[in-house]
C-alpha atoms as a PDB file:
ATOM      1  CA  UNK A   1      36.377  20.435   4.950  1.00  0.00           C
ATOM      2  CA  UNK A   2      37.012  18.649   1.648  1.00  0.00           C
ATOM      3  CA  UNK A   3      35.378  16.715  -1.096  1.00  0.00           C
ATOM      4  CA  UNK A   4      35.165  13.929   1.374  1.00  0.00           C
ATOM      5  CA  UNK A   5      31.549  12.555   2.122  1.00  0.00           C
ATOM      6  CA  UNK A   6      31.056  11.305   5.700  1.00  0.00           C
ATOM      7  CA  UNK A   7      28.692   8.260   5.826  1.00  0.00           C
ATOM      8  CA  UNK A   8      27.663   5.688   8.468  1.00  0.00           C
ATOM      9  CA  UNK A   9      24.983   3.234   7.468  1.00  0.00           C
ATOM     10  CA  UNK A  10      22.591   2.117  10.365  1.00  0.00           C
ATOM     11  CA  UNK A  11      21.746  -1.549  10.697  1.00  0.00           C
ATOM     12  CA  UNK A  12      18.226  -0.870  12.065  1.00  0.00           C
ATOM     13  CA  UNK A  13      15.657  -3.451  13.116  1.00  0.00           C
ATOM     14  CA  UNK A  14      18.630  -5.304  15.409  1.00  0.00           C
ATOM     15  CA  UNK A  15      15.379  -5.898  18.422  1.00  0.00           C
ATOM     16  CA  UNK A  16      13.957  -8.324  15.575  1.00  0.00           C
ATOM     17  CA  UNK A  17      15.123 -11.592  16.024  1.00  0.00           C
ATOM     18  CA  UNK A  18      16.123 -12.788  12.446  1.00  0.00           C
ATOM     19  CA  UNK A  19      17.489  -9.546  11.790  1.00  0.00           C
ATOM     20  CA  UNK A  20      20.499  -9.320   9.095  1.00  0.00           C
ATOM     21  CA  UNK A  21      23.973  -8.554  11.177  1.00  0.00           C
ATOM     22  CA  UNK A  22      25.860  -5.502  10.408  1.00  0.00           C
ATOM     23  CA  UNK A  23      29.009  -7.310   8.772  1.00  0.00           C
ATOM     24  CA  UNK A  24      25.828  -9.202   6.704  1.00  0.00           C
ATOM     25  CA  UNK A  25      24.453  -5.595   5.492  1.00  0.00           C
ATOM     26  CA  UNK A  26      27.937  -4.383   4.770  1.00  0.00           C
ATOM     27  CA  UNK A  27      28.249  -8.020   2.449  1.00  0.00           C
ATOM     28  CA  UNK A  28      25.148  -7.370   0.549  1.00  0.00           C
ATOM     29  CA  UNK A  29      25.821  -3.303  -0.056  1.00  0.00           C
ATOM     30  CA  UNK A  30      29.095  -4.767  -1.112  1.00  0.00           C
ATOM     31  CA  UNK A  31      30.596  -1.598   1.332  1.00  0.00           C
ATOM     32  CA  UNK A  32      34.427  -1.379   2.361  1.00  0.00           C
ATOM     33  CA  UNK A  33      35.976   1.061   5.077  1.00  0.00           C
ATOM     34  CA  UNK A  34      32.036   2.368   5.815  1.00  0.00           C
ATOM     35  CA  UNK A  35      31.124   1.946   9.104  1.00  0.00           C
ATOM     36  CA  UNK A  36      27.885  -0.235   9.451  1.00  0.00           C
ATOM     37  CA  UNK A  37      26.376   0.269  12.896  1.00  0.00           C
ATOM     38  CA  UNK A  38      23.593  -2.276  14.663  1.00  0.00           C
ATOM     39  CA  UNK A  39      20.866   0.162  16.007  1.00  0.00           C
ATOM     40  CA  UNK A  40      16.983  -0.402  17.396  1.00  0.00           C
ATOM     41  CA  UNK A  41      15.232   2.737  17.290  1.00  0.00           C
ATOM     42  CA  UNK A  42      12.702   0.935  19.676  1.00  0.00           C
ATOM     43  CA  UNK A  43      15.774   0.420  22.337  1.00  0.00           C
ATOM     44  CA  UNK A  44      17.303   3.176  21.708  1.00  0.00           C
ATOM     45  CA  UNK A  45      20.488   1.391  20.705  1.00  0.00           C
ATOM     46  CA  UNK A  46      23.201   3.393  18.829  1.00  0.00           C
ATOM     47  CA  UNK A  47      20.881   6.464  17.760  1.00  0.00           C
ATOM     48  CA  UNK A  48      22.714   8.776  19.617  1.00  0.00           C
ATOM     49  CA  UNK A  49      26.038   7.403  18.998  1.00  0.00           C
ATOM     50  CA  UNK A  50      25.499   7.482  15.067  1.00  0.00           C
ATOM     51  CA  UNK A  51      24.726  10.936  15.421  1.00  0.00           C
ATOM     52  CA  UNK A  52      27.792  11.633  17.529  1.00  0.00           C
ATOM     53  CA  UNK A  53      29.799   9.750  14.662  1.00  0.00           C
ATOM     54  CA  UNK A  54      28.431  11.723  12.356  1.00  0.00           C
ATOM     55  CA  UNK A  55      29.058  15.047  13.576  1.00  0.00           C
ATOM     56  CA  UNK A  56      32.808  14.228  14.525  1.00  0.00           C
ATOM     57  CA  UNK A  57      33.061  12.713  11.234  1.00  0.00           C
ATOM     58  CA  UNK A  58      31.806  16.356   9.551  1.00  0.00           C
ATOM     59  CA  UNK A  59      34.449  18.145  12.318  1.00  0.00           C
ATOM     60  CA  UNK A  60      31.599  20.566  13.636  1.00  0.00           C
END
């Protein structure tokens, strides 16, 4: 491993209707070449696959 940090940024709250878009999030953080995920924790949607991300991401 090197002095690389691994992130993935969650677009949570994607079950609410009015709900900001991922590629809307990755706008306003003003983010390039981070991956910006739509999740619900409620539906279950992407948890596990950000996690999976993550860890291949970190090589474990």
């Amino acid at each position: 491993m090197g002095d690389e940090i691994s992130l993935i940024v969650l677009a949570n709250k994607q079950d609410i209707e009015d709900s900001k878009t991922p590629e809307e999030i990755g706008g306003l953080l003003n983010i390039n070449g981070i991956q910006v995920l739509p999740a619900s924790s409620i539906n279950e949607e992407n948890i596990r696959e950000a996690l999976l991300e993550l860890l291949n991401k970190l090589e474990l």
